[in-house]
C-alpha atoms as a PDB file:
ATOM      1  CA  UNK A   1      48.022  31.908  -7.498  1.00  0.00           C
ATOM      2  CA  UNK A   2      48.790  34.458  -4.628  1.00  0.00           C
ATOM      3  CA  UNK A   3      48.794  33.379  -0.793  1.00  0.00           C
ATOM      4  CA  UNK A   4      48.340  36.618   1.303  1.00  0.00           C
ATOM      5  CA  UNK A   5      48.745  36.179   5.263  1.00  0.00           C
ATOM      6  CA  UNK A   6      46.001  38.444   5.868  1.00  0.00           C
ATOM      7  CA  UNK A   7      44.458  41.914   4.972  1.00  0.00           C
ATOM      8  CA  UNK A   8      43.455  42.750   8.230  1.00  0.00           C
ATOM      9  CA  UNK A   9      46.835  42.873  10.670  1.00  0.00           C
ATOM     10  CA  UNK A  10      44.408  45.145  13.139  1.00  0.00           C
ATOM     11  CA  UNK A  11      41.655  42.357  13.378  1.00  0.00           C
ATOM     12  CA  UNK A  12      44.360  39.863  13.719  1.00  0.00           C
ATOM     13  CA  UNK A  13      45.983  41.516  16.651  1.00  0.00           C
ATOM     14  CA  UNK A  14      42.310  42.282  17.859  1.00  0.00           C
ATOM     15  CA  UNK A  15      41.380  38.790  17.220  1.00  0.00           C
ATOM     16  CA  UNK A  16      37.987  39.800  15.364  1.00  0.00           C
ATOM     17  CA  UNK A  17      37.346  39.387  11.420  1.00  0.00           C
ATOM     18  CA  UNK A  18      36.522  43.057  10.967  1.00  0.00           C
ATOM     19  CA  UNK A  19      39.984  45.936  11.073  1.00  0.00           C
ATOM     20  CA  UNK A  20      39.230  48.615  13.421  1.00  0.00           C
ATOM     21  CA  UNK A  21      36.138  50.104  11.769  1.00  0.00           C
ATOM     22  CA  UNK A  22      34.496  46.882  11.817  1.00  0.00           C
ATOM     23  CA  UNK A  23      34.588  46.242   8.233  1.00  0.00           C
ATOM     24  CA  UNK A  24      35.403  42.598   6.999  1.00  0.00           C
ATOM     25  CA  UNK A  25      38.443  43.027   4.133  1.00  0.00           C
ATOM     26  CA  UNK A  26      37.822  39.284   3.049  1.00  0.00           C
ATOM     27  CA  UNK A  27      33.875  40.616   2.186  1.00  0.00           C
ATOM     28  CA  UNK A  28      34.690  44.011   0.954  1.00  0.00           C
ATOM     29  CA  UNK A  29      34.113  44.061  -2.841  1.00  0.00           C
ATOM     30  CA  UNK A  30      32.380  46.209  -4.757  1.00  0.00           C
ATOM     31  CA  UNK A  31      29.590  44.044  -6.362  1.00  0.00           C
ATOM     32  CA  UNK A  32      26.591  42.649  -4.324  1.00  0.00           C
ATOM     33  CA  UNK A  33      27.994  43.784  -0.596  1.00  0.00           C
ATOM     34  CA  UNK A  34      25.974  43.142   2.799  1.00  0.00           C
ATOM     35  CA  UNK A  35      27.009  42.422   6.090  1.00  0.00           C
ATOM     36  CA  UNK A  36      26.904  38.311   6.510  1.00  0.00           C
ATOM     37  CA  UNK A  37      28.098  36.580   9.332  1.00  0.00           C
ATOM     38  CA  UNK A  38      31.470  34.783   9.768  1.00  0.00           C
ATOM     39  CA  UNK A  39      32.249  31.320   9.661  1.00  0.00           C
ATOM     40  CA  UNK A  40      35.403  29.276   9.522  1.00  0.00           C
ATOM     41  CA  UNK A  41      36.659  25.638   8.983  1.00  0.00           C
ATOM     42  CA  UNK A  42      34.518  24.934   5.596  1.00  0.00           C
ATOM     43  CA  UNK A  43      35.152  24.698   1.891  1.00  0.00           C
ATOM     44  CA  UNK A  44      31.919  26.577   0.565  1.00  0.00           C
ATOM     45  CA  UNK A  45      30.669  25.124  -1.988  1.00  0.00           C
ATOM     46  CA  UNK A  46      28.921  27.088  -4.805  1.00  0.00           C
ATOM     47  CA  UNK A  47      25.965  26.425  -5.756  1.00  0.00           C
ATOM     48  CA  UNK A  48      25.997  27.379  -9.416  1.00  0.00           C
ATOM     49  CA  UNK A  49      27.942  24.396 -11.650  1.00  0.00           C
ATOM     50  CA  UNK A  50      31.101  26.189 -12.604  1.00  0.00           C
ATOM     51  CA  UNK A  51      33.672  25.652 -10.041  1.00  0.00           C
ATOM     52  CA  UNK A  52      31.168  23.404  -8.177  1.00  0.00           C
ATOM     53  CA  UNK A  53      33.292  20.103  -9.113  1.00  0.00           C
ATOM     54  CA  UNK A  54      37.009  21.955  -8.181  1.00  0.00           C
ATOM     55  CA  UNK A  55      35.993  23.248  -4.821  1.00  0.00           C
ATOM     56  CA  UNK A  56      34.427  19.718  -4.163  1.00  0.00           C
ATOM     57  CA  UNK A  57      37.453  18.149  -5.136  1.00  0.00           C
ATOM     58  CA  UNK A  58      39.681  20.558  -3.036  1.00  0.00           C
ATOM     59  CA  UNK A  59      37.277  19.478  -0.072  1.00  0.00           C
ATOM     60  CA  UNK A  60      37.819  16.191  -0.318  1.00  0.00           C
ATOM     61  CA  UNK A  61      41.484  16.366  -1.052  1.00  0.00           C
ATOM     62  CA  UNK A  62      42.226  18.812   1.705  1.00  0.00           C
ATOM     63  CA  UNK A  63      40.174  17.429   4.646  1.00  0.00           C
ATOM     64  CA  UNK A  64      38.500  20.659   4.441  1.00  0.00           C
ATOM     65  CA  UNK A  65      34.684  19.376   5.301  1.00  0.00           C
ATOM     66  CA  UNK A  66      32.157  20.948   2.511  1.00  0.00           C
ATOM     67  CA  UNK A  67      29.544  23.481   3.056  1.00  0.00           C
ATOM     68  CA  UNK A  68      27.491  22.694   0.170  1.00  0.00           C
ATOM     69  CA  UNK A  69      25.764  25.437  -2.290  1.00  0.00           C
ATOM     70  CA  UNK A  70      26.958  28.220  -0.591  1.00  0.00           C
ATOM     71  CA  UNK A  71      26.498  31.279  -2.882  1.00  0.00           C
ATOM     72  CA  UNK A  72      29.692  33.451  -3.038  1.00  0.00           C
ATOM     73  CA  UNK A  73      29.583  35.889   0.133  1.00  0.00           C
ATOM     74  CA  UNK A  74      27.915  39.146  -0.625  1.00  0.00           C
ATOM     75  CA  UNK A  75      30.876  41.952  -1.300  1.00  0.00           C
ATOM     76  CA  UNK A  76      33.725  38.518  -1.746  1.00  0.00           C
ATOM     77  CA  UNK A  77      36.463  38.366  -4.153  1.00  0.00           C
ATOM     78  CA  UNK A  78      35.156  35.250  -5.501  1.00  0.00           C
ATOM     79  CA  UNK A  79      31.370  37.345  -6.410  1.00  0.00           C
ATOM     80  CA  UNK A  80      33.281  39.766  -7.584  1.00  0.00           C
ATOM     81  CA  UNK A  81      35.464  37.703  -9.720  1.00  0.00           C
ATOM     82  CA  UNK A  82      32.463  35.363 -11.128  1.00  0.00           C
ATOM     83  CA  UNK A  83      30.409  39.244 -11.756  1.00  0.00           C
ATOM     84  CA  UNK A  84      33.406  40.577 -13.651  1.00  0.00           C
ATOM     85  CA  UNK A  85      35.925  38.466 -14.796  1.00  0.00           C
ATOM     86  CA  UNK A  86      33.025  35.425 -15.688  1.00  0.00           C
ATOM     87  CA  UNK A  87      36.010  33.130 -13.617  1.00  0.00           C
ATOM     88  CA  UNK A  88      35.134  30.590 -11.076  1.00  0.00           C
ATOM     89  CA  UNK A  89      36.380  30.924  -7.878  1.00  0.00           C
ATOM     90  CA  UNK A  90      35.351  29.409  -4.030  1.00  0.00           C
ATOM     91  CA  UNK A  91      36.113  30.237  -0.833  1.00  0.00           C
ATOM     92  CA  UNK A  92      38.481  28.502   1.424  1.00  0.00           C
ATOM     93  CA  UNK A  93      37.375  29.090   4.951  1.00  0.00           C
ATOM     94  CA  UNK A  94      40.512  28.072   7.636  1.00  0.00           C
ATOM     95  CA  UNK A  95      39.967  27.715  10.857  1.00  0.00           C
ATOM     96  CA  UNK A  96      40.774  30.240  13.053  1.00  0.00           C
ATOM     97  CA  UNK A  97      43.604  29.201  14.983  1.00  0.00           C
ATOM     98  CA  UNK A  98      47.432  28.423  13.746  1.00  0.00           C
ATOM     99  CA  UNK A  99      47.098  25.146  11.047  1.00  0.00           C
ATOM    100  CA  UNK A 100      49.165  21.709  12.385  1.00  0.00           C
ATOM    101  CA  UNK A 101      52.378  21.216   9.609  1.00  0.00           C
ATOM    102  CA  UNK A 102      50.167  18.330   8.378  1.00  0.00           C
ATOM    103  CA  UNK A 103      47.190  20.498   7.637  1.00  0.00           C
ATOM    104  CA  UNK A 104      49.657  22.969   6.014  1.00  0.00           C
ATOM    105  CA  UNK A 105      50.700  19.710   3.669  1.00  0.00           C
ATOM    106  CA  UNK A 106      47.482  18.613   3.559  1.00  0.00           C
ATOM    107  CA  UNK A 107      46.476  21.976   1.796  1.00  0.00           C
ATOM    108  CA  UNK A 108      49.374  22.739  -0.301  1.00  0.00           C
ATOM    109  CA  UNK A 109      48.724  18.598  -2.004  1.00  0.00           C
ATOM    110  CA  UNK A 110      44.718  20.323  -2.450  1.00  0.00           C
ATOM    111  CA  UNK A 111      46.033  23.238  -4.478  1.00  0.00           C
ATOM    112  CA  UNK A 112      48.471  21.556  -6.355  1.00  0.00           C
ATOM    113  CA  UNK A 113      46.069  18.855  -7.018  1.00  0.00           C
ATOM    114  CA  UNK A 114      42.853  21.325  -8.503  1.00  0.00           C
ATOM    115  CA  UNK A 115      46.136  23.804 -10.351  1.00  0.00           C
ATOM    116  CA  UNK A 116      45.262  23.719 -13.999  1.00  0.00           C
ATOM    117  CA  UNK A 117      48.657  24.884 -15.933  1.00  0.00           C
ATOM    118  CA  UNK A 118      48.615  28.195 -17.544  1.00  0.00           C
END
């Protein structure tokens, strides 16, 4: 598993999701891409049953609330991932402000937790 800070350091500073052209790194892939709104705070759900019962499970473990059968984002790593590599994947939405140590915790437990080895 790989953590990455962010690949948008311009929208950061800017405080917007898109870089400085307006394009949304997070939603960028090359399969199935459209424009979508944002939104933040949620574990989305998928809709389809693999990797349905592991990002309910991180929900629950995390605090994270659920945003149930939520197709992977149009243009997301996780579409992109399901499309090519057949692997299932969800998104993690985080709020969008600086998370409390506990939340931090509270996360790391989640991933630990839903890790399978190998």
């Amino acid at each position: 598993m790989w953590t990455i800070r962010t690949l948008n350091p311009d929208g950061v500073a800017a405080r917007r999701r898109g870089n400085a052209h307006g394009v949304d790194l997070n939603r960028n892939f090359a399969w199935n891409w459209k424009a979508i709104p944002s939104s933040s705070g949620e574990t989305l759900i998928p809709c389809e049953r693999r990797g349905r019962d592991v990002a309910l499970r991180y929900a629950r473990l995390s605090g994270l609330r659920p945003r149930d059968c939520f197709p992977s984002p149009p243009g997301s790593a996780t579409g992109y991932q399901g499309h090519r590599l057949g692997q299932r994947a969800f998104v993690v939405e985080l709020p969008g402000r600086a998370l409390r140590a506990a939340e931090v915790r509270r996360h790391a437990r989640a991933v630990s937790e839903i890790a399978e080895p190998g």
